[in-house]
Protein backbone atom coordinates (compact mmCIF):
# COMPACT_ATOMS: atom_id res chain seq x y z
CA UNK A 1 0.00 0.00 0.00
CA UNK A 2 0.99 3.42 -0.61
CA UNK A 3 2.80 4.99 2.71
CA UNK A 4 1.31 8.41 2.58
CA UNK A 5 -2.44 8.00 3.54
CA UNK A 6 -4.47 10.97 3.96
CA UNK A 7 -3.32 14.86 3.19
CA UNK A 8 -5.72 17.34 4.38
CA UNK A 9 -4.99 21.50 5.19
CA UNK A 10 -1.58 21.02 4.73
CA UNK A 11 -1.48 18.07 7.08
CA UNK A 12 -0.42 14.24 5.75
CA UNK A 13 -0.46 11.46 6.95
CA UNK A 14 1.87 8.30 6.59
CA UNK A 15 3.57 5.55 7.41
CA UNK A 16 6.13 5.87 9.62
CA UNK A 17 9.75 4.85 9.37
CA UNK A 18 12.55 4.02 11.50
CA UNK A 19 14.29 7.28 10.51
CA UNK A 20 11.27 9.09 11.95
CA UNK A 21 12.17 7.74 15.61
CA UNK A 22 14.79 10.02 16.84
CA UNK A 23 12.24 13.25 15.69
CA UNK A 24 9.57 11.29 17.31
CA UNK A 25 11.71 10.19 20.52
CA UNK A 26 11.94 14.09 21.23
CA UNK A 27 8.60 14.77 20.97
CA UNK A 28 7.75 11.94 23.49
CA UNK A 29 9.89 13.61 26.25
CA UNK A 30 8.95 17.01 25.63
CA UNK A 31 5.15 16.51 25.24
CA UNK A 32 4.71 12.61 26.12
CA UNK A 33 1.12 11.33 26.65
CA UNK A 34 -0.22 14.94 27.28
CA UNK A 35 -4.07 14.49 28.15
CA UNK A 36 -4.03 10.78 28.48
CA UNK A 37 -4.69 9.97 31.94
CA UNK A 38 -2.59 7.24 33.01
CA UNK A 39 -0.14 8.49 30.46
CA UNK A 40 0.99 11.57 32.35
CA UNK A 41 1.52 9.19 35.50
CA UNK A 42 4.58 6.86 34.14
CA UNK A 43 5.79 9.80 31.98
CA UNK A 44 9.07 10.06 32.80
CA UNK A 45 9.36 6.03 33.03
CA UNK A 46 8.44 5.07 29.66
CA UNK A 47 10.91 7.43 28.06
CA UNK A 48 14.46 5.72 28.74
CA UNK A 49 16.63 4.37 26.25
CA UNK A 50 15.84 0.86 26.89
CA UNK A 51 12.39 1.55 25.44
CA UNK A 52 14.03 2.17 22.26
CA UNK A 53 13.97 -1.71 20.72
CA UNK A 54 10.25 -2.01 21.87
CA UNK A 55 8.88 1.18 19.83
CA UNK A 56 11.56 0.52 16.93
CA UNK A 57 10.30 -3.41 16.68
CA UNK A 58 6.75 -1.64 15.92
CA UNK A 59 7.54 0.82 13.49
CA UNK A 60 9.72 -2.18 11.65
CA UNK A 61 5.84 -3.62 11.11
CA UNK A 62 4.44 -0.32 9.16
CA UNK A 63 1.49 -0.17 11.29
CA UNK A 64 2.80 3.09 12.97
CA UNK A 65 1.25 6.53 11.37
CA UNK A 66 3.25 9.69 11.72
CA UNK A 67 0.72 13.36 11.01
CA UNK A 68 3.26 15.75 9.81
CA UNK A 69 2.59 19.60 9.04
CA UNK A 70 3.99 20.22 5.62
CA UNK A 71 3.91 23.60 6.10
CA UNK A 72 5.85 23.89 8.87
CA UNK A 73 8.86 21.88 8.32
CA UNK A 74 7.51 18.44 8.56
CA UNK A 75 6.50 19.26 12.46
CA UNK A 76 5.77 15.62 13.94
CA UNK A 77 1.60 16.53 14.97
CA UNK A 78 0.27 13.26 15.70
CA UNK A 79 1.07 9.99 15.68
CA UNK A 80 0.22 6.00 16.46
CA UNK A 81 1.95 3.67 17.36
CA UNK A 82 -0.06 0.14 16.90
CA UNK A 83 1.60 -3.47 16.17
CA UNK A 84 0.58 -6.54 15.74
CA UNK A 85 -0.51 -8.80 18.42
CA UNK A 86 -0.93 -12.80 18.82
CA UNK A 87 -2.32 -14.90 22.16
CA UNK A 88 1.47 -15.79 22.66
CA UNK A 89 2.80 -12.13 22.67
CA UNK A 90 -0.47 -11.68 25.38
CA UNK A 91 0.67 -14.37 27.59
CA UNK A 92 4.30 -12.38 27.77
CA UNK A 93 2.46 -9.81 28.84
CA UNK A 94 0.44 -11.50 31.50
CA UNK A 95 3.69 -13.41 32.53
CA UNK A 96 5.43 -10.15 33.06
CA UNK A 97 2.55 -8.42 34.52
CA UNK A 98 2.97 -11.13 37.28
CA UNK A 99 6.56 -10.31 37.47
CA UNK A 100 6.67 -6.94 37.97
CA UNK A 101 7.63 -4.94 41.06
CA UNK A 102 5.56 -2.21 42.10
CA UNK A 103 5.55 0.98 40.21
CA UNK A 104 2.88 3.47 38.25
CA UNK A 105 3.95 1.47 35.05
CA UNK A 106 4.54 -2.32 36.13
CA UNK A 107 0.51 -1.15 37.69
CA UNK A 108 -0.76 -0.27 34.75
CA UNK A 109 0.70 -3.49 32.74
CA UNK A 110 -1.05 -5.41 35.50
CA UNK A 111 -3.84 -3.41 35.03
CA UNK A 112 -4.50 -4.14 31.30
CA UNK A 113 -3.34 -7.75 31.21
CA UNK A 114 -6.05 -8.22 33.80
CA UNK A 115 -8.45 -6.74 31.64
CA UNK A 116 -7.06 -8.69 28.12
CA UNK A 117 -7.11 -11.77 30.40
CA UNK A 118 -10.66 -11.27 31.39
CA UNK A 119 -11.83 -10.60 27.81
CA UNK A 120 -9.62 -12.58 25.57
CA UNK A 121 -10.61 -11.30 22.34
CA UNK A 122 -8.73 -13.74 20.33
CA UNK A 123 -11.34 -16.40 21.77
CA UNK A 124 -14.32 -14.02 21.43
CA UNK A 125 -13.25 -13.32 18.14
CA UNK A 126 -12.11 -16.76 17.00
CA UNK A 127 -9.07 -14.76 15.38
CA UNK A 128 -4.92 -15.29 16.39
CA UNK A 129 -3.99 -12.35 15.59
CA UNK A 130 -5.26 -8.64 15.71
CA UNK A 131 -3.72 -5.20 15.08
CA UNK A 132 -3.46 -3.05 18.65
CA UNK A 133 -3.62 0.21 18.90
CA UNK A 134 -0.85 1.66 21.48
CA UNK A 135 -1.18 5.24 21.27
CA UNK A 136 -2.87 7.85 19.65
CA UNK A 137 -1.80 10.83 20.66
CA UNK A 138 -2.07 14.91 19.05
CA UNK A 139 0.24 18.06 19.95
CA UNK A 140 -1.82 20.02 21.88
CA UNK A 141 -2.32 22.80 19.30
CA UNK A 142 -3.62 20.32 16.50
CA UNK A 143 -6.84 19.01 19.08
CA UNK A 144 -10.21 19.34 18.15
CA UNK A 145 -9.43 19.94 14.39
CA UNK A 146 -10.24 15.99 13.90
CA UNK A 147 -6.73 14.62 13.67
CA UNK A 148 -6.90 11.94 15.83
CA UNK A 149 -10.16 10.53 13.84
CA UNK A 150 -8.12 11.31 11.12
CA UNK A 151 -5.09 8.73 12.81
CA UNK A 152 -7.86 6.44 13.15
CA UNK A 153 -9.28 5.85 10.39
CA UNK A 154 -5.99 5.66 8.28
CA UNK A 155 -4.97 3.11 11.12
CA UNK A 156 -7.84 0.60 10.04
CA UNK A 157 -7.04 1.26 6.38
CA UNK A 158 -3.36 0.43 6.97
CA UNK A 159 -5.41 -2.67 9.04
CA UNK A 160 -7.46 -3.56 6.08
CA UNK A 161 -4.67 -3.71 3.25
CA UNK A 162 -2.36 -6.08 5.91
CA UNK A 163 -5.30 -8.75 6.28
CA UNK A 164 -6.23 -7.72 10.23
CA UNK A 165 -9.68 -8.48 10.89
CA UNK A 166 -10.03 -6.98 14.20
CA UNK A 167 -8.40 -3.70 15.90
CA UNK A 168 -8.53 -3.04 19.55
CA UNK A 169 -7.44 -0.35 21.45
CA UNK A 170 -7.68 0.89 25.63
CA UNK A 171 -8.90 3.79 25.86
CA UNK A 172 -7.76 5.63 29.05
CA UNK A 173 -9.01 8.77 28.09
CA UNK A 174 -12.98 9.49 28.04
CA UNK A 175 -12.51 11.79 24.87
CA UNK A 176 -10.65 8.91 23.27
CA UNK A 177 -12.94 6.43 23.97
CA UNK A 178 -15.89 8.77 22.73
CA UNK A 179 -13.45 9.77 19.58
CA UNK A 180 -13.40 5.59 19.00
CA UNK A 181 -16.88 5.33 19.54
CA UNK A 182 -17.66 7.39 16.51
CA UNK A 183 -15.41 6.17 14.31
CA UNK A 184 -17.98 2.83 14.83
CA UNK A 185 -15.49 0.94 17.22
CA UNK A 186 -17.40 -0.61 20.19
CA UNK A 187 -16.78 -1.11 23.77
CA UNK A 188 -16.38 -4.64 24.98
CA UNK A 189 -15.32 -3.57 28.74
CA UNK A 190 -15.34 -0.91 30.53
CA UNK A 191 -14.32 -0.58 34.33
CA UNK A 192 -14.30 2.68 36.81
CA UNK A 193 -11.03 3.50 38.27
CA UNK A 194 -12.38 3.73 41.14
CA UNK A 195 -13.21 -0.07 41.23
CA UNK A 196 -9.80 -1.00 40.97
CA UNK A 197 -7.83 -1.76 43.94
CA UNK A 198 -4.93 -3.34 45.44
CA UNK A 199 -4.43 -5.75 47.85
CA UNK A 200 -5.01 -3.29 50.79
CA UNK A 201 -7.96 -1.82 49.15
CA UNK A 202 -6.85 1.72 47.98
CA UNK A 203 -7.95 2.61 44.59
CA UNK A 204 -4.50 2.12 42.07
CA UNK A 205 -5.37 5.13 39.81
CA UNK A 206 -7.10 8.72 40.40
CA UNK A 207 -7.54 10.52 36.86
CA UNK A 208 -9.28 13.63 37.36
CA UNK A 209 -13.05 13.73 35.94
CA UNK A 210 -14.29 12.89 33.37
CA UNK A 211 -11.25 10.49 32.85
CA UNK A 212 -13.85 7.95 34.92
CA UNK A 213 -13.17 4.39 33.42
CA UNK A 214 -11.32 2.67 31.14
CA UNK A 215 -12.98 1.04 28.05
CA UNK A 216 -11.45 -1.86 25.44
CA UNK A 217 -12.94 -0.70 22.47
CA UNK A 218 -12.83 -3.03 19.07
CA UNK A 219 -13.74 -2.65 15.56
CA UNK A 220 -14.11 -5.47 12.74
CA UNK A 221 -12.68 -4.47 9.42
């Protein structure tokens, strides 16, 4: 398929590359997560240098989508990052979910392996293998112009053309999940924050309102 896959207002989007990394790497730690609710609370974890195989081993798939402003330079504006996933690559999760030592992002990996384990949408789907959708995330200036639907919906075309049948994607954020939820994706779980607590019964996460649960949403392609 071609790798540039929507070009609206001056703004296109594409595939991304491995050359696009280091540009992308800098936007991470300047303006990482912004507005994503458990995002902002392992920011300054989940941008060290041994994080660098596990986003380059995802871009390597061309499911990633970089939003660029052509007339500004080429300014990085948006981006995904999705990659394929299989039961087996969910089981390493779970596995080192159960591993983990405690800290905001070893919680939230036990946090969403709980939920995939709960669901398993490879068995509700009778599928082994689906195309996950990591992050979504807009600069700050770009939001509420419809760039992120925009990410989306070139994300299930890139989907579409490389046989997926199924996309899924946890929404943290309730203007992502309500973004999704246009776009025709549906929820398949949703639990409050609130409701989830550790072993001594405090609630794990506090986003501020109306950050109030987190949904799995899904779409069929």
């Amino acid at each position: 398929m071609p790798t540039e896959l929507d070009s609206k207002d001056g703004i296109l989007i594409r595939i991304m590359t491995v050359a696009d990394y280091q540009p992308l790497k800098t936007l991470m730690r300047g303006n990482f997560f912004k507005g994503e609710p458990l995002g902002e609370l392992y920011e300054e974890e989940w941008v060290k240098e041994y994080h660098d195989e596990f986003y380059l081993s995802k871009i390597k798939q061309g499911t990633c989508l970089l939003a660029v402003d052509e007339n500004n330079g080429g300014r990085i504006v948006g981006y995904v990052l999705a990659h394929a996933r299989t039961p087996d690559d969910e089981e390493k999760e779970r596995k080192r979910a159960a591993a983990s030592e405690p800290n905001t992002w070893d919680d939230i990996l036990v946090f969403l392996s709980k939920i995939d384990t709960e669901v398993n949408l490879f068995k509700r789907y009778g599928i082994s293998e689906l195309l996950y959708s990591y992050i979504t995330h807009v600069v700050a200036s770009m939001r509420g112009k419809g760039l992120g639907s925009r990410l989306a919906a070139a994300l299930m075309e890139v989907g579409r053309s490389k046989g997926f049948s199924l996309i899924a994607a946890h929404c943290t954020s309730f203007y992502s999940a309500r973004q999704m939820a246009a776009l025709g994706m549906e929820c398949v779980y949703s639990i409050a924050y609130a409701d989830y607590k550790d072993a001594s019964g405090q609630v794990v996460f506090k986003p501020v309102a109306p950050h109030t649960h987190l949904r799995l949403m899904v779409i069929k392609l």
